[in-house]
C-alpha atoms as a PDB file:
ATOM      1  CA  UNK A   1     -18.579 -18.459 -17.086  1.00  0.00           C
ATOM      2  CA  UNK A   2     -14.628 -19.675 -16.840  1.00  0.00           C
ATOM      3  CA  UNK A   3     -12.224 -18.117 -15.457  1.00  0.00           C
ATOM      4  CA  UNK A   4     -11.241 -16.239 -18.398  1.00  0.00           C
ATOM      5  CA  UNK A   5     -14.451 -14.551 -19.049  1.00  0.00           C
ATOM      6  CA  UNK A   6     -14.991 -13.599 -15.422  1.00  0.00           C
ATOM      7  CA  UNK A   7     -11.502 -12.181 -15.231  1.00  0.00           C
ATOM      8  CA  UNK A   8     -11.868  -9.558 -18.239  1.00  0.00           C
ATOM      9  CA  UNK A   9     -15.681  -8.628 -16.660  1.00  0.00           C
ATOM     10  CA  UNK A  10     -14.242  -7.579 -13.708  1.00  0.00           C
ATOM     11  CA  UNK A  11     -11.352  -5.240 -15.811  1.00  0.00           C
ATOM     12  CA  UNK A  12     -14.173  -4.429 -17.932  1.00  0.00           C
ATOM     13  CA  UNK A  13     -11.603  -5.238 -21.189  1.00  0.00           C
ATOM     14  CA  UNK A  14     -12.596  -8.424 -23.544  1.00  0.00           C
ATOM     15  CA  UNK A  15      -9.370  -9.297 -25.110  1.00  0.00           C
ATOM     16  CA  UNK A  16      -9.029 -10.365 -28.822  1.00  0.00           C
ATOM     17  CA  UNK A  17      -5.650 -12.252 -28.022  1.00  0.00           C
ATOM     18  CA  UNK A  18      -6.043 -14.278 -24.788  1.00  0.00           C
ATOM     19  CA  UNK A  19      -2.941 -15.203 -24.551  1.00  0.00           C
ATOM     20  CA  UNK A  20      -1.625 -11.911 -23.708  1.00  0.00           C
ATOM     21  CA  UNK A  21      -3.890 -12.221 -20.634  1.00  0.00           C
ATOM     22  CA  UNK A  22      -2.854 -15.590 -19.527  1.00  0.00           C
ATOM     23  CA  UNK A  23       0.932 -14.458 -20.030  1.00  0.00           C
ATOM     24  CA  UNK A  24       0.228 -11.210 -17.867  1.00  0.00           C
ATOM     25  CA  UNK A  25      -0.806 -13.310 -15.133  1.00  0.00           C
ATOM     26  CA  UNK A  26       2.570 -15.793 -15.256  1.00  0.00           C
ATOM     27  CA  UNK A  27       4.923 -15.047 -12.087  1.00  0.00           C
ATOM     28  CA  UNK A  28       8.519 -15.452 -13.030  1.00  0.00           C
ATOM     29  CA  UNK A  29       8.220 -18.708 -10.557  1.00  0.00           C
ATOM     30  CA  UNK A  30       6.621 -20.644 -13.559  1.00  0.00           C
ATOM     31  CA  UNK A  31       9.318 -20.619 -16.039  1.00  0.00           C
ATOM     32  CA  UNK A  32      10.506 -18.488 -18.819  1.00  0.00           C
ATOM     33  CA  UNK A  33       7.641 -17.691 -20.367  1.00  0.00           C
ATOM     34  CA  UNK A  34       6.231 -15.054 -17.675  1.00  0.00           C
ATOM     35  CA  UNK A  35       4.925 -11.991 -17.330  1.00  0.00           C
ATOM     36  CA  UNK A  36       8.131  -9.832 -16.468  1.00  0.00           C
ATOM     37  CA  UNK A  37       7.922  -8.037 -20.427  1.00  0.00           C
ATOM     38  CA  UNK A  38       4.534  -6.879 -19.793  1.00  0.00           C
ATOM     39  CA  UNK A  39       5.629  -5.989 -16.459  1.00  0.00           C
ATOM     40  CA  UNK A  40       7.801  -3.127 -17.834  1.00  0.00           C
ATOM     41  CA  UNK A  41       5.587  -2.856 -20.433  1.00  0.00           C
ATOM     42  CA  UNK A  42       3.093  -1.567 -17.897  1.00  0.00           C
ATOM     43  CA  UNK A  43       4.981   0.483 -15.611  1.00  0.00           C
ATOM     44  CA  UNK A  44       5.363   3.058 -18.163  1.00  0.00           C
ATOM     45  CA  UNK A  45       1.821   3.596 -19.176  1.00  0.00           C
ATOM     46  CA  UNK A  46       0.985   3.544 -15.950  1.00  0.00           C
ATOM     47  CA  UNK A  47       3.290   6.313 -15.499  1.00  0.00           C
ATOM     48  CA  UNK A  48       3.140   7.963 -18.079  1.00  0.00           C
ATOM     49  CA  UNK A  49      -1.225   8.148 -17.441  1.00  0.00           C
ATOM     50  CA  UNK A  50      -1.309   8.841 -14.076  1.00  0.00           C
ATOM     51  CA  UNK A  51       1.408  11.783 -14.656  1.00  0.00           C
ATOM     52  CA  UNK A  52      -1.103  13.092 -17.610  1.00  0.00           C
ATOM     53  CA  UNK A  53      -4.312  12.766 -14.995  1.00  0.00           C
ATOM     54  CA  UNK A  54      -2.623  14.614 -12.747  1.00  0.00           C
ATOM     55  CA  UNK A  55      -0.887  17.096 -14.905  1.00  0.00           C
ATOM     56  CA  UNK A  56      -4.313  18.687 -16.109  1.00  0.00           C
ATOM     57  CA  UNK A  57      -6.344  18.012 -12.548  1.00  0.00           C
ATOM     58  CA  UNK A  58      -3.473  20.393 -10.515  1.00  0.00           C
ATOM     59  CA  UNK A  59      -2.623  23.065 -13.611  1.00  0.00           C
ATOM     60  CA  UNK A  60      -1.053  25.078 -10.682  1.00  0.00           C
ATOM     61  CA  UNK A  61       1.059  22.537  -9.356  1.00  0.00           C
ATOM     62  CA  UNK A  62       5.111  22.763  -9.653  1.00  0.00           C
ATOM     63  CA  UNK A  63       6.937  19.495 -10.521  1.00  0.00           C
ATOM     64  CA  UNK A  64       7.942  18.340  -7.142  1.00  0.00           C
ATOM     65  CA  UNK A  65       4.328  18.746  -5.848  1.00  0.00           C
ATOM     66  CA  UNK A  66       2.991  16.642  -8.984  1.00  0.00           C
ATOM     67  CA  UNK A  67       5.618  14.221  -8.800  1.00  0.00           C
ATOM     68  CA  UNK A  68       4.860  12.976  -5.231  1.00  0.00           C
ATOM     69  CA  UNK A  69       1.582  12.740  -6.106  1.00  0.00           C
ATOM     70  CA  UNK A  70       2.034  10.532  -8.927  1.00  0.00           C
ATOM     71  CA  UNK A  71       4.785   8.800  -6.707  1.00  0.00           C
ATOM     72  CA  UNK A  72       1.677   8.062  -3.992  1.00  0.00           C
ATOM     73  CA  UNK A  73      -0.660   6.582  -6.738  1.00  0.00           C
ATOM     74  CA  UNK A  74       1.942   4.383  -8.733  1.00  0.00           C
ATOM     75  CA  UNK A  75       4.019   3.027  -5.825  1.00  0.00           C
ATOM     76  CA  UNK A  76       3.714  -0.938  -5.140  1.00  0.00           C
ATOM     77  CA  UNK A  77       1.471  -0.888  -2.605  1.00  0.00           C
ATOM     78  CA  UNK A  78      -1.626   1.243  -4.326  1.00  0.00           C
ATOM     79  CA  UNK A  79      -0.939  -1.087  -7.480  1.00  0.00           C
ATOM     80  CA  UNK A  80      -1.225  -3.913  -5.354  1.00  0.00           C
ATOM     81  CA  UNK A  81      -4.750  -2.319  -3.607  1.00  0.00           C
ATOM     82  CA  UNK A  82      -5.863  -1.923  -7.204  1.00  0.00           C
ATOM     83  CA  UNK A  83      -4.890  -5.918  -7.970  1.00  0.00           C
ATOM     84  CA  UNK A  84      -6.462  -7.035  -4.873  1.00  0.00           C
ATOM     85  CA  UNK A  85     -10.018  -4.899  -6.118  1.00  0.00           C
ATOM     86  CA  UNK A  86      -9.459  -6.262  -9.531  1.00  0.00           C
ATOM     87  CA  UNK A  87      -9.615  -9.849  -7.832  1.00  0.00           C
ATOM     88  CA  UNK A  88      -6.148 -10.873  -9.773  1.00  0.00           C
ATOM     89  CA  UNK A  89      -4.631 -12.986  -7.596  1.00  0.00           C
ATOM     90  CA  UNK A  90      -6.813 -15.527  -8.238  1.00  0.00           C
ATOM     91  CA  UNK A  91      -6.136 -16.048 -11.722  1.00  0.00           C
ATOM     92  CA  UNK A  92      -2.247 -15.520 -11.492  1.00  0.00           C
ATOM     93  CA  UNK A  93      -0.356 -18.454 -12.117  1.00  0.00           C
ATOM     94  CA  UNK A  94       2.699 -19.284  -9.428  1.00  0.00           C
ATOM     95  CA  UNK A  95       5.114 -22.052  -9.377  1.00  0.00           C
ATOM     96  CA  UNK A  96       4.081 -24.702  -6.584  1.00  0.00           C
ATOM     97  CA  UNK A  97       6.977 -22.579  -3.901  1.00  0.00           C
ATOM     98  CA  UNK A  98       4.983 -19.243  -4.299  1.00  0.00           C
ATOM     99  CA  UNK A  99       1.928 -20.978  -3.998  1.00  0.00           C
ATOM    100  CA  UNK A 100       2.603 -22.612  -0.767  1.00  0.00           C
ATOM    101  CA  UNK A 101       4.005 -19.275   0.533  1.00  0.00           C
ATOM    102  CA  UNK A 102       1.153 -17.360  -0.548  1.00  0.00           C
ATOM    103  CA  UNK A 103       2.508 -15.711  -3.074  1.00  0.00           C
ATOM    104  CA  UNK A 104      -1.522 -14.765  -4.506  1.00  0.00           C
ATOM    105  CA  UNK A 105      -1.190 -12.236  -1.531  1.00  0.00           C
ATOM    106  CA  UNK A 106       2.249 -10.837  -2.207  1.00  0.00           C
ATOM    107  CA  UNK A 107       1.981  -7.012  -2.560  1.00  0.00           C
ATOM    108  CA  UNK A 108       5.045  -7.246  -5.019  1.00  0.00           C
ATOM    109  CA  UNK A 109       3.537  -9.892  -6.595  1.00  0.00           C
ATOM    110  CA  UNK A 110       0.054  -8.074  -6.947  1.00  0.00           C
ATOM    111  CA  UNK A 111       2.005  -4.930  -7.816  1.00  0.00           C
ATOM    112  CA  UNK A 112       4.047  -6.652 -10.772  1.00  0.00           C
ATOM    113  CA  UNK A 113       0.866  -8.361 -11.917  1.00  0.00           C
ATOM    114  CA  UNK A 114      -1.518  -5.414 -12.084  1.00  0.00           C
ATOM    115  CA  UNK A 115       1.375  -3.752 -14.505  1.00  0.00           C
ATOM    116  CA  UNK A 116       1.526  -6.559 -16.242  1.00  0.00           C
ATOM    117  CA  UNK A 117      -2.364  -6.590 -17.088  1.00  0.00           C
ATOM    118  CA  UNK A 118      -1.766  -2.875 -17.978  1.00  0.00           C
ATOM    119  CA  UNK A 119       0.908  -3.990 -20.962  1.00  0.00           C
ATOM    120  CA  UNK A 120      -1.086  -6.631 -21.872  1.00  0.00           C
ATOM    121  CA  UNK A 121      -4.129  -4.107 -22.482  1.00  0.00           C
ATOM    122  CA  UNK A 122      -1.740  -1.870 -23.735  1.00  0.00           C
ATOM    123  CA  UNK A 123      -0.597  -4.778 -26.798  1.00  0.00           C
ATOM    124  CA  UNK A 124      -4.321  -5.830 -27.431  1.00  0.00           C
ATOM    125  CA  UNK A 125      -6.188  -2.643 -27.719  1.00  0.00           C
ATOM    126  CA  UNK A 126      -4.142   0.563 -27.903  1.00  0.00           C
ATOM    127  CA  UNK A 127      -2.980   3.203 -25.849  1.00  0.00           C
ATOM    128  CA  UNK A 128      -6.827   5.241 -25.790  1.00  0.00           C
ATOM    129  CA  UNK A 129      -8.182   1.922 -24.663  1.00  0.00           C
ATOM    130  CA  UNK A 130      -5.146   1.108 -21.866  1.00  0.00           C
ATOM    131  CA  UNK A 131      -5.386   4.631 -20.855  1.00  0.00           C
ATOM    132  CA  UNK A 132      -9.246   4.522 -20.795  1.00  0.00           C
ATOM    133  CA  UNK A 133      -9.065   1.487 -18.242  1.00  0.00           C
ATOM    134  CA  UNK A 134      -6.618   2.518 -16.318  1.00  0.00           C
ATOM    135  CA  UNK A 135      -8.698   5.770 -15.608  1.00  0.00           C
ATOM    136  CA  UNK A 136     -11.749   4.062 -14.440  1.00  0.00           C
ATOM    137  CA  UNK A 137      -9.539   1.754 -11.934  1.00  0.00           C
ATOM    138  CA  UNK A 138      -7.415   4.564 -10.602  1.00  0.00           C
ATOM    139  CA  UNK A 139     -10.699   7.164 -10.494  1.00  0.00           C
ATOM    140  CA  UNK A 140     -11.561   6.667  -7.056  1.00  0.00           C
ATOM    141  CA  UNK A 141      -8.224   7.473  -6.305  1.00  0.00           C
ATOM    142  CA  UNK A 142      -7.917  10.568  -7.995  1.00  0.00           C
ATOM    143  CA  UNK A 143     -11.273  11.755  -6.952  1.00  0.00           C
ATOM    144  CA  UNK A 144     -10.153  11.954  -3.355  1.00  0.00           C
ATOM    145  CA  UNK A 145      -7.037  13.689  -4.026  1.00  0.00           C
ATOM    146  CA  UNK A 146      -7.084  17.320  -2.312  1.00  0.00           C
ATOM    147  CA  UNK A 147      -8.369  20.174  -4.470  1.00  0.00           C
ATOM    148  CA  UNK A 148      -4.525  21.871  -4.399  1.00  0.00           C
ATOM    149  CA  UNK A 149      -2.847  18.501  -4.318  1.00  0.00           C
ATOM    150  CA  UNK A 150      -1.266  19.059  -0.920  1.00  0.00           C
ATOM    151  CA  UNK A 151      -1.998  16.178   1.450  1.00  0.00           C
ATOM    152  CA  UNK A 152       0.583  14.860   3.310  1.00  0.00           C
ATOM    153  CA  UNK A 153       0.637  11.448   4.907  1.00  0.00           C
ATOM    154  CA  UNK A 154       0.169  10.843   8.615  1.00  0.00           C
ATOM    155  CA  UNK A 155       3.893  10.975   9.649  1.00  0.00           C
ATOM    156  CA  UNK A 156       4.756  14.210   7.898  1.00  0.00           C
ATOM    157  CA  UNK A 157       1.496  16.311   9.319  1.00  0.00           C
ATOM    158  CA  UNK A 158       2.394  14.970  12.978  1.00  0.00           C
ATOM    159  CA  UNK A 159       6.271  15.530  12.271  1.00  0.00           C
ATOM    160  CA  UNK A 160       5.491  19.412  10.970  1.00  0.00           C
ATOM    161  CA  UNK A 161       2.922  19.711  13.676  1.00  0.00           C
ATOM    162  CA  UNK A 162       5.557  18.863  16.489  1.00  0.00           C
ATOM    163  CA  UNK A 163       8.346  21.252  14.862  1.00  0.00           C
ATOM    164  CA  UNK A 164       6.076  23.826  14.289  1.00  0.00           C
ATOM    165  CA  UNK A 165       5.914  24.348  17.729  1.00  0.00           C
ATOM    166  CA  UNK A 166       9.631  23.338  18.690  1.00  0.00           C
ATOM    167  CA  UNK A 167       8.278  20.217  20.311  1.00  0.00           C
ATOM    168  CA  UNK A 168      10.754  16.608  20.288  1.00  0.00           C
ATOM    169  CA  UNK A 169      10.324  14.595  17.503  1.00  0.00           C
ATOM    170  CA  UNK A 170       7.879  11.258  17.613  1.00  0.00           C
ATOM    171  CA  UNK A 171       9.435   8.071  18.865  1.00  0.00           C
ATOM    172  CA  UNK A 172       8.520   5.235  16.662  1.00  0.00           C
ATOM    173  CA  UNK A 173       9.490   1.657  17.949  1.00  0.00           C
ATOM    174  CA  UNK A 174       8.437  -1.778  16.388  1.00  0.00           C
ATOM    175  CA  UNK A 175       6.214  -3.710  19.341  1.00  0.00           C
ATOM    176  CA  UNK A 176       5.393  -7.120  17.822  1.00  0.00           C
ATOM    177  CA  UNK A 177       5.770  -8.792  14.568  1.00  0.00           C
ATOM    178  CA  UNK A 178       2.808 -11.420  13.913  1.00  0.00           C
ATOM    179  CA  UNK A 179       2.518 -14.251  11.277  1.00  0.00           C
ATOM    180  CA  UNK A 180       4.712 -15.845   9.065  1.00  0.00           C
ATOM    181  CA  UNK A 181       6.677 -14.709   6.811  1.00  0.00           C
ATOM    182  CA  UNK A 182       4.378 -14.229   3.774  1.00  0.00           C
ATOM    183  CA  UNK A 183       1.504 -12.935   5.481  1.00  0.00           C
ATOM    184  CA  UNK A 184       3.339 -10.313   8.425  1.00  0.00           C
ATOM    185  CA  UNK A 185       1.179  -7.788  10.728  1.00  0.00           C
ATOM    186  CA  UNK A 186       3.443  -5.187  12.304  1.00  0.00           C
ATOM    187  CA  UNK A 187       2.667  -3.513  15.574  1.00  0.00           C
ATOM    188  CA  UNK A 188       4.210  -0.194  16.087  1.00  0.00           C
ATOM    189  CA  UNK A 189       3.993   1.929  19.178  1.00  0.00           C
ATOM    190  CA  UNK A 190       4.263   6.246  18.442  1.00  0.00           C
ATOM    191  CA  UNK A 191       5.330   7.716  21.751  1.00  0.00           C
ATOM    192  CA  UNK A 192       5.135  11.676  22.001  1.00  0.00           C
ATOM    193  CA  UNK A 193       7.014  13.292  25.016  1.00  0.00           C
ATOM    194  CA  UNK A 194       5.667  16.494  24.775  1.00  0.00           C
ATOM    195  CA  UNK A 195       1.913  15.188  24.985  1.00  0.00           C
ATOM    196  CA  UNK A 196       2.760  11.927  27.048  1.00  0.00           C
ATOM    197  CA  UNK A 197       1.100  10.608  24.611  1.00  0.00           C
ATOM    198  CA  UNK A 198       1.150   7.059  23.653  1.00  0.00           C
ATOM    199  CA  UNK A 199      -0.662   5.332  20.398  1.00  0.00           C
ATOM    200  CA  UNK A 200      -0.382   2.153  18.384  1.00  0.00           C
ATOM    201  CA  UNK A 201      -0.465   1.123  14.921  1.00  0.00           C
ATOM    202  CA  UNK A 202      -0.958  -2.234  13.134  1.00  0.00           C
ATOM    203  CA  UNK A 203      -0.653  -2.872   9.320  1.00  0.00           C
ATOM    204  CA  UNK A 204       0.864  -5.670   6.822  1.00  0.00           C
ATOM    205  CA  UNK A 205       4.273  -3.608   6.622  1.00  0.00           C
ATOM    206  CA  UNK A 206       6.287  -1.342   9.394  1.00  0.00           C
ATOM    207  CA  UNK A 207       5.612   1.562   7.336  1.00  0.00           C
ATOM    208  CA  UNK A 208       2.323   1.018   7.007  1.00  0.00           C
ATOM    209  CA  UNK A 209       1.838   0.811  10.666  1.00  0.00           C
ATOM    210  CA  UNK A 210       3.787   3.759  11.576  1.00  0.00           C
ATOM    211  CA  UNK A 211       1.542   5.674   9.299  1.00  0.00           C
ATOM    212  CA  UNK A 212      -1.732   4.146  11.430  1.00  0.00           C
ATOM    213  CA  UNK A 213       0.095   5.202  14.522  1.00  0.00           C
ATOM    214  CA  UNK A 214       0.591   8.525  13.884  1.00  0.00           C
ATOM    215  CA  UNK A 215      -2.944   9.307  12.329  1.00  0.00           C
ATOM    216  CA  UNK A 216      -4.403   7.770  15.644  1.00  0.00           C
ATOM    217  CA  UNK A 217      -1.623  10.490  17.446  1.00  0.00           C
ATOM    218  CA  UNK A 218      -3.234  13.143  15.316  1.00  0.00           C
ATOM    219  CA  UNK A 219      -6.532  12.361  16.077  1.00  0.00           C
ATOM    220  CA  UNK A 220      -6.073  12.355  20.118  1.00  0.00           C
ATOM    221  CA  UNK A 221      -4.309  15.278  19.505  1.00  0.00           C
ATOM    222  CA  UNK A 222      -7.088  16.877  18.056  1.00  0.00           C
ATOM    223  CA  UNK A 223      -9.673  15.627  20.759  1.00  0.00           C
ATOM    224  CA  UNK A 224      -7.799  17.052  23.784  1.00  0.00           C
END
């Protein structure tokens, strides 16, 4: 099987123009011909899906509520998860300087590319096909959203948990950056006075690890 064939198994989508696949997976780094079109292409049905998923899951839900829930499933970082799952960045094509950085492991780069797929699908079969495969990939996803659509990240329950009770805000501070450049891990330290209680994070971005610090707060929180 080449690469090709083992590409479209894994999005579950057998294109009738190939092309359109090879140019979704061309970073800007390899010339003119790249994927950046698609790219836009994609970010709107991607939108535009995810806001329809979630408009008919939450009927109840007012427009800010539904709109920082599509914001949590479209942002760069879930599109890159989704890339990573979809095995892309082994068939995306880089110039030889985003190669040798890594670039195959570049959220933004996983991000752009997964969009880019999206448009390409989008051009080949039609929007009930696009949307059809984009609904399988982001079904996990949805599936764990909370019944009411509420859930708040790590940072904001520990945040509303300390003011609720008048206590000082967390202290975040940055420990330890390890890695080069292309390939970072972040260690943050969450410091709460009220508790003296002290816990640590680590992820591939700040925020990231700030988020992993403060769910580990939570949780010792919870188990004194």
């Amino acid at each position: 099987m080449d690469n090709s064939a083992r590409l479209q198994r894994a999005l579950g989508y057998v294109f009738n123009d190939e092309s359109l696949l090879a140019l979704a997976l061309a970073h800007r780094s390899v010339g003119k011909r790249n994927n950046e079109r698609l790219e836009f292409l994609g970010d709107s049905i991607v939108n535009h899906v995810i806001a329809d998923a979630l408009y008919h899951r939450f009927p109840d839900l007012r427009e800010g509520s539904l709109s920082r829930l599509r914001a949590s499933l479209v942002k760069g970082e879930t599109l890159a998860e989704l890339a990573l799952e979809l095995d892309l960045g082994a068939y995306l094509q880089l110039g030889s300087g985003e190669r040798k950085s890594g670039g195959h492991r570049r959220e933004s780069i996983l991000a752009d590319a997964f969009e880019a797929v999206a448009g390409a699908i989008l051009l080949d079969g039609g929007f009930e096909v696009c949307r059809e495969r984009l609904l399988v990939w982001f079904d996990q996803r949805l599936s764990q959203l909370p019944e009411h659509g509420t859930a708040k990240d790590p940072k904001t329950q520990l945040q509303e948990y300390l003011q609720g009770r008048g206590y000082p805000l967390p202290d975040y501070q940055l420990v330890e950056v390890i890695g080069e450049d292309h390939d970072q891990e972040f260690l943050v330290r969450c410091t709460l006075e009220q508790h003296t209680l002290i816990a640590e994070g680590k992820g591939s971005s700040r925020r990231k690890a700030e988020q992993i610090a403060a769910s580990s707060a939570l949780e010792q929180i919870a188990n004194d």
